[in-house]
C-alpha atoms as a PDB file:
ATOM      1  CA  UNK A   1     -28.905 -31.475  40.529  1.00  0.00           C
ATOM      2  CA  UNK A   2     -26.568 -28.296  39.732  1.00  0.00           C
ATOM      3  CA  UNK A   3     -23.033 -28.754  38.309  1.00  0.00           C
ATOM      4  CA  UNK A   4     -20.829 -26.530  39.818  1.00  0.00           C
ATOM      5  CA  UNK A   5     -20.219 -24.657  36.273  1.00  0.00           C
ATOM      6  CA  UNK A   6     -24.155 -23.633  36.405  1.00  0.00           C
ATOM      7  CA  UNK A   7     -23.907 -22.618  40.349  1.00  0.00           C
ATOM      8  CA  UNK A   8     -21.367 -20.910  40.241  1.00  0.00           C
ATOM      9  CA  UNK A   9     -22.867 -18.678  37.241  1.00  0.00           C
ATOM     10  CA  UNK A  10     -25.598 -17.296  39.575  1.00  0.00           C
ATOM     11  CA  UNK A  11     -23.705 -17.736  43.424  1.00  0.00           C
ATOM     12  CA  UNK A  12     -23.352 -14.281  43.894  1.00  0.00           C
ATOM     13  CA  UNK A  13     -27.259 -13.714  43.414  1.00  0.00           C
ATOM     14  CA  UNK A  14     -28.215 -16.527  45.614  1.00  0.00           C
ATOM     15  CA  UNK A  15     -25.847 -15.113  48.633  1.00  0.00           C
ATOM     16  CA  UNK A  16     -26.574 -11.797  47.785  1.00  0.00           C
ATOM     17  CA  UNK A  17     -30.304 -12.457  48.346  1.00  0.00           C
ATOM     18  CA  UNK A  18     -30.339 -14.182  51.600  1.00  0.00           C
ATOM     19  CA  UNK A  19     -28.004 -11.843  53.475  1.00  0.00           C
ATOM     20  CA  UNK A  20     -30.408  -8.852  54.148  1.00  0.00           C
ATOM     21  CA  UNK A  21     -32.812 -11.230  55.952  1.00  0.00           C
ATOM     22  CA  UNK A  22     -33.796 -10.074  59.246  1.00  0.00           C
ATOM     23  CA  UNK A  23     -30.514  -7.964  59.986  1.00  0.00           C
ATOM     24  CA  UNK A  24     -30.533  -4.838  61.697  1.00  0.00           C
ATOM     25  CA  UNK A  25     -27.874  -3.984  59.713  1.00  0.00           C
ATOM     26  CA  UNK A  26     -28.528  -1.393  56.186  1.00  0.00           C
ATOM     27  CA  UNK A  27     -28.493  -4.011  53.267  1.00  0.00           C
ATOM     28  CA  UNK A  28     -25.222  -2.658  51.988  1.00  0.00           C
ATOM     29  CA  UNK A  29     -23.940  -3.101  55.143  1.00  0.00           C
ATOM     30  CA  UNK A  30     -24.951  -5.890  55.952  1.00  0.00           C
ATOM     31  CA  UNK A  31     -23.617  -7.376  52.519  1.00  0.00           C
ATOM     32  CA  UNK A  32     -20.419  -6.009  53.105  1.00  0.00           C
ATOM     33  CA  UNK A  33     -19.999  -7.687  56.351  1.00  0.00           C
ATOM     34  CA  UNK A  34     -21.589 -11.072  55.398  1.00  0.00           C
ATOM     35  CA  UNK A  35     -18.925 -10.371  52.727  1.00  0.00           C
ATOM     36  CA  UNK A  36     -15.635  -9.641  54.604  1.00  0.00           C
ATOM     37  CA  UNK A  37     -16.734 -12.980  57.097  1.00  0.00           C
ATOM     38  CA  UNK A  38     -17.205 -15.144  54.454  1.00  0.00           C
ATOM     39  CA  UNK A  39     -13.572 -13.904  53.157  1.00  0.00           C
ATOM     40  CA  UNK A  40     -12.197 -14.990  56.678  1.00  0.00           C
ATOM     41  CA  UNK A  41     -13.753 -18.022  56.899  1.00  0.00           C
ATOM     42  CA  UNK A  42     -12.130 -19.087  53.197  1.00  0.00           C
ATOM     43  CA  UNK A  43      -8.827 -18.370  54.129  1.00  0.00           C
ATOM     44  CA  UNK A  44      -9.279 -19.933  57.362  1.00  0.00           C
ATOM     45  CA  UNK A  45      -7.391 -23.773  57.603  1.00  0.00           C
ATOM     46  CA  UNK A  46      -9.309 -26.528  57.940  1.00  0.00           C
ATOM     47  CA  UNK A  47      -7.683 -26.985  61.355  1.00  0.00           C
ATOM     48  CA  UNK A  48      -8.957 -23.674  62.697  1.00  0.00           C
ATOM     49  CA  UNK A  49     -12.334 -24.460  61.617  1.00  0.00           C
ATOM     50  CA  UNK A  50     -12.125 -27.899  63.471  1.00  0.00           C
ATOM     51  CA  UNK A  51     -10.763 -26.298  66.694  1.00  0.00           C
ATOM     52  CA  UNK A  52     -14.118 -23.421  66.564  1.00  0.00           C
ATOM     53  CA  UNK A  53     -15.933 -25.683  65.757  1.00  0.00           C
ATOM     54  CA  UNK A  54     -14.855 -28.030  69.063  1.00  0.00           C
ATOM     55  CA  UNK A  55     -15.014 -25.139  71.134  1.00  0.00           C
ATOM     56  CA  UNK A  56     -18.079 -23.827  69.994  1.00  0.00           C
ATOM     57  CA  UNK A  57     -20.806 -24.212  73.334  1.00  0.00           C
ATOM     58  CA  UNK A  58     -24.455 -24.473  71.922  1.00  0.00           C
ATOM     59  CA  UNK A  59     -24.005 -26.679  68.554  1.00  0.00           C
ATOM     60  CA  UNK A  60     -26.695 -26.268  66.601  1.00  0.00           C
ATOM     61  CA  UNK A  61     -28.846 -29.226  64.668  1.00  0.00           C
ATOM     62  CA  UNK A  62     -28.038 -28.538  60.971  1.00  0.00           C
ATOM     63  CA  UNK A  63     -28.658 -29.944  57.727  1.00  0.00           C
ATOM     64  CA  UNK A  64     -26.327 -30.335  54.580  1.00  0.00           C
ATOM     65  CA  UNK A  65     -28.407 -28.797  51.444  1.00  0.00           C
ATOM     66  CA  UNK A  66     -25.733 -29.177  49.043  1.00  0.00           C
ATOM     67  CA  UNK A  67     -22.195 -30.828  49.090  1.00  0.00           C
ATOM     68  CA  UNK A  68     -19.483 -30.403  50.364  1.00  0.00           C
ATOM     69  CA  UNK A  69     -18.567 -30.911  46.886  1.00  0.00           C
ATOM     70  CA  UNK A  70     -15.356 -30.025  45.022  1.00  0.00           C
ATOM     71  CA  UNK A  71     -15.158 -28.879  41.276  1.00  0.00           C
ATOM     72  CA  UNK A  72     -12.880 -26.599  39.361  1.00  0.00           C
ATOM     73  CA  UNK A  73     -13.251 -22.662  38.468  1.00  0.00           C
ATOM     74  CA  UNK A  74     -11.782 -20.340  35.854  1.00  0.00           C
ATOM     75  CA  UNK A  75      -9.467 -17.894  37.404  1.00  0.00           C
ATOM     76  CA  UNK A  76      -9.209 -14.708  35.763  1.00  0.00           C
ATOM     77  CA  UNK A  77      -6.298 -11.909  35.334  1.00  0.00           C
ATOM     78  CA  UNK A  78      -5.455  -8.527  34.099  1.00  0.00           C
ATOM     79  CA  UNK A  79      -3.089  -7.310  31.850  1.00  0.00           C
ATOM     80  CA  UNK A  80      -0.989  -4.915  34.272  1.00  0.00           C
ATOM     81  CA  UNK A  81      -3.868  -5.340  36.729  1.00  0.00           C
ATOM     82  CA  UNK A  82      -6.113  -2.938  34.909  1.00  0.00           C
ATOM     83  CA  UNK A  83      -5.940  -3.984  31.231  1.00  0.00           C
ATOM     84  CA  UNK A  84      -7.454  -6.430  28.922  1.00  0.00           C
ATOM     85  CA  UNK A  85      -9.280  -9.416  31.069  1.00  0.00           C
ATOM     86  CA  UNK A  86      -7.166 -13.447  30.452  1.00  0.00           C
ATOM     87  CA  UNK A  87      -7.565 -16.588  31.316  1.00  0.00           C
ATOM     88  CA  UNK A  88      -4.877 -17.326  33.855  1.00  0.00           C
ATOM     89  CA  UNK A  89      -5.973 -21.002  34.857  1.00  0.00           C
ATOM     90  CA  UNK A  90      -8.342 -22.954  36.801  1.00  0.00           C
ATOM     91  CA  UNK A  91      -8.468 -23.396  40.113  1.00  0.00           C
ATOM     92  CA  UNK A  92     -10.220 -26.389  42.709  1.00  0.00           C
ATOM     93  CA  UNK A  93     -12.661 -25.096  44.644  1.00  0.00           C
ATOM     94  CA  UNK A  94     -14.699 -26.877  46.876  1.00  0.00           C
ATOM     95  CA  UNK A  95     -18.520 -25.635  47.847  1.00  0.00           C
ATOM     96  CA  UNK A  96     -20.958 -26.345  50.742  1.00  0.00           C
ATOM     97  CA  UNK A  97     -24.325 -24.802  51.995  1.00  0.00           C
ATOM     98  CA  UNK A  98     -26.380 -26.096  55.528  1.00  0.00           C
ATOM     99  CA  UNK A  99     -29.255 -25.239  56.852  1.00  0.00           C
ATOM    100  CA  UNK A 100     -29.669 -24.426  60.584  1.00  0.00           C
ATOM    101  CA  UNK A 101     -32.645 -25.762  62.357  1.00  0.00           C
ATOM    102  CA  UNK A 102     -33.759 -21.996  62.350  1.00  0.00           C
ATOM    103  CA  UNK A 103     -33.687 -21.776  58.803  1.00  0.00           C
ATOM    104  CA  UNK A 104     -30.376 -19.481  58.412  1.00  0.00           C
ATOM    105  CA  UNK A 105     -28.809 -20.890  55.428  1.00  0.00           C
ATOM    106  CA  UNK A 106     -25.203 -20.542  55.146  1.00  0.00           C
ATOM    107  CA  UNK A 107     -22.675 -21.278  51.852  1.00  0.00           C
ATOM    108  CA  UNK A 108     -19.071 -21.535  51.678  1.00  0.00           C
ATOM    109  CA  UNK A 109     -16.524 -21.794  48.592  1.00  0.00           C
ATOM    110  CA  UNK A 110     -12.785 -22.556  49.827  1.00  0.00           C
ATOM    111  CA  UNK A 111      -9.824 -23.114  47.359  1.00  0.00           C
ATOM    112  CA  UNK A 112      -8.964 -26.688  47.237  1.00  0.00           C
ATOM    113  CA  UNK A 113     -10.487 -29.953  48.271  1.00  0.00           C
ATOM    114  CA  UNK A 114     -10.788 -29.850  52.124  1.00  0.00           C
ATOM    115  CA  UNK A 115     -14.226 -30.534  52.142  1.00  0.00           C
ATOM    116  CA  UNK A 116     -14.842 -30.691  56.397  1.00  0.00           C
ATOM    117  CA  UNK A 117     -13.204 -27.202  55.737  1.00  0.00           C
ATOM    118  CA  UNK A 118     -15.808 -26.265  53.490  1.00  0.00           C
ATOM    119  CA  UNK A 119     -19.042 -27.945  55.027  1.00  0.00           C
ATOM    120  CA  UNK A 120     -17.517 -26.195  58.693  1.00  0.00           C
ATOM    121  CA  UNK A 121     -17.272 -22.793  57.227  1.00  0.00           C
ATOM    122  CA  UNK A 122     -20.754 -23.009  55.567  1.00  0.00           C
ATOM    123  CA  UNK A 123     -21.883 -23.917  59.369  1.00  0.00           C
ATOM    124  CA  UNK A 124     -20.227 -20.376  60.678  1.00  0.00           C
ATOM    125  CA  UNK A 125     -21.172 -18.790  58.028  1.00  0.00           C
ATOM    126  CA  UNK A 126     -24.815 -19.794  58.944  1.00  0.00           C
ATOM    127  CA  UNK A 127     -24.260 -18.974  62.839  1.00  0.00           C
ATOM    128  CA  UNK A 128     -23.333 -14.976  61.283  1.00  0.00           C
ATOM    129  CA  UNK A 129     -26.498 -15.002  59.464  1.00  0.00           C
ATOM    130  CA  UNK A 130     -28.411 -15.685  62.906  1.00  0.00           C
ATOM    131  CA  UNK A 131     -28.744 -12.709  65.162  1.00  0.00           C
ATOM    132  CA  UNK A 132     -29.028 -14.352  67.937  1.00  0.00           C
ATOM    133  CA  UNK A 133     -25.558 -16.188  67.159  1.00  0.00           C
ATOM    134  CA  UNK A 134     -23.689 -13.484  64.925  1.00  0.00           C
ATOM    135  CA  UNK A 135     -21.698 -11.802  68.229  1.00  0.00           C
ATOM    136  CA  UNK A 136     -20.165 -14.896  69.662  1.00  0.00           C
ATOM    137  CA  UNK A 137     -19.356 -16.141  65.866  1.00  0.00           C
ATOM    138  CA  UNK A 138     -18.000 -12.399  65.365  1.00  0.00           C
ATOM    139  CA  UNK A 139     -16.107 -12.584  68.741  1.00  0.00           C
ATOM    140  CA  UNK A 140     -14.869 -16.199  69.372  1.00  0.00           C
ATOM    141  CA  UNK A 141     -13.958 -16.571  65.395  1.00  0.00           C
ATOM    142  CA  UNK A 142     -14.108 -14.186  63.142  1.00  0.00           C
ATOM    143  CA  UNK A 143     -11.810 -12.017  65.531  1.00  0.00           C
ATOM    144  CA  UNK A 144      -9.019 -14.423  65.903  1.00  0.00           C
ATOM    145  CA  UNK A 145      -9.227 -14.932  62.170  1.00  0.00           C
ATOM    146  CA  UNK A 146      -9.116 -11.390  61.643  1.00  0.00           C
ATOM    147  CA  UNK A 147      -5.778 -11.111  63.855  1.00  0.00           C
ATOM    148  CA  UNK A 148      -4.036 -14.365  62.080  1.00  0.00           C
ATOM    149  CA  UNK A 149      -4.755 -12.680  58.763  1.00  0.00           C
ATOM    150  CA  UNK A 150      -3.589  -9.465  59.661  1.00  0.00           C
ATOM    151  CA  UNK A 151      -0.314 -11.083  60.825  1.00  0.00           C
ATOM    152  CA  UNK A 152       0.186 -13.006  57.699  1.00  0.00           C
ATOM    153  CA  UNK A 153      -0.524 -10.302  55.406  1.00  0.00           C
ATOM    154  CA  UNK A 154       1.840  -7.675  57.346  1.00  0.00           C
ATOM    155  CA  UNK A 155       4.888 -10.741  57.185  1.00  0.00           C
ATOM    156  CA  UNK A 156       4.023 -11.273  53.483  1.00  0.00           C
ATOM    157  CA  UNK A 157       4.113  -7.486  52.958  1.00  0.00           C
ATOM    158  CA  UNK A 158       7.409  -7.388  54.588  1.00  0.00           C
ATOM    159  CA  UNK A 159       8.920  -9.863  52.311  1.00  0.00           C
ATOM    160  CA  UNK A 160       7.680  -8.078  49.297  1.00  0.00           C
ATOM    161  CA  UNK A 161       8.858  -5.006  50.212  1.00  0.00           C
ATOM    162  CA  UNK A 162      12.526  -6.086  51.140  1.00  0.00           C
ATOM    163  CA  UNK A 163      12.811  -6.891  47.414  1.00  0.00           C
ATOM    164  CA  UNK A 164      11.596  -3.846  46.082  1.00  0.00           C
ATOM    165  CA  UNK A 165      13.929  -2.277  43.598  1.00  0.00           C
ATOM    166  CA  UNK A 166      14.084   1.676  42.976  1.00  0.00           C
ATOM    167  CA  UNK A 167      15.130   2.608  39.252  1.00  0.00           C
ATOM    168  CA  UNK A 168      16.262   6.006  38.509  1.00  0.00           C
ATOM    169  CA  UNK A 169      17.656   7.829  35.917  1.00  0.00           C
ATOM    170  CA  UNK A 170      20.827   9.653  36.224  1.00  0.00           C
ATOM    171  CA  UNK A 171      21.233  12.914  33.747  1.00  0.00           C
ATOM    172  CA  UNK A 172      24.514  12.103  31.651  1.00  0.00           C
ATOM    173  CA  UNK A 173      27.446  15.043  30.763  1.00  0.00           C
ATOM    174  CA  UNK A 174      27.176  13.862  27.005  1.00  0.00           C
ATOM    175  CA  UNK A 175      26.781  17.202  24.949  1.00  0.00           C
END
């Protein structure tokens, strides 16, 4: 049995590997798309998840491979955001990976301990990885994640920048 210290040593490999399979997409691209879903489907709530998941039509038989389980990770900063690499604190994360009927294997990390959440997002995840699933997963969730994210991102932007500060320097008449 893996801790989640060893997995998530080697995650990105084991992702990595399985997302080129049968895709008629370039492997880069095809990376980078399995990469920007899975970043949707994290910062998706558990509630969203539930609802997709009630409206979804054709639910496929599935079987849990590992989890959902919930451990803690080692989040990492930058000095300035470019400098010398810290330590900024750890983080709960909790994991899950299923196994359509097909074979498509799908994973999922999500900060914190909703583990339905998890085990839910590892299931989409798994229905992008199917071609004969990935438009209606791209369509009925991916896209209304996509537009919820956008929204929240342009407020938060907002907020930010209604508290941004100019400095300046004004010349003095001192001789």
């Amino acid at each position: 049995m893996h801790t989640p210290r060893q997995t998530t040593q080697h995650s990105t490999g084991e992702s990595g590997a399985s997302s080129t399979a049968g895709s008629n997409l370039a492997p880069d691209a095809t990376q980078a798309a399995r990469q920007t879903s899975m970043a949707l489907l994290a910062r998706a709530s558990g509630e969203e998840l539930k609802t997709f998941w009630q409206n979804w039509a054709d639910k496929p038989e599935f079987e849990v491979l590992r989890g959902p389980e919930t451990g803690l990770v080692m989040m990492r900063g930058r000095i300035g955001g470019g400098g010398a690499a810290f330590n900024v604190g750890e983080a709960t994360v909790t994991r899950a990976t299923v196994r359509l009927a097909n074979g498509s294997v799908g994973h999922s990390y999500a900060l914190g301990r909703d583990q339905e959440k998890a085990k839910l997002a590892a299931l989409f995840d798994a229905l992008w990885l199917d071609e004969t699933t990935r438009d209606a997963t791209e369509s009925s969730v991916l896209n209304a994640l996509r537009g919820r994210v956008d929204t929240a991102d342009a407020k938060r932007r907002g907020e930010a920048a209604a508290t941004k500060v100019d400095f300046f320097t004004m010349v003095r008449g001192d001789n």
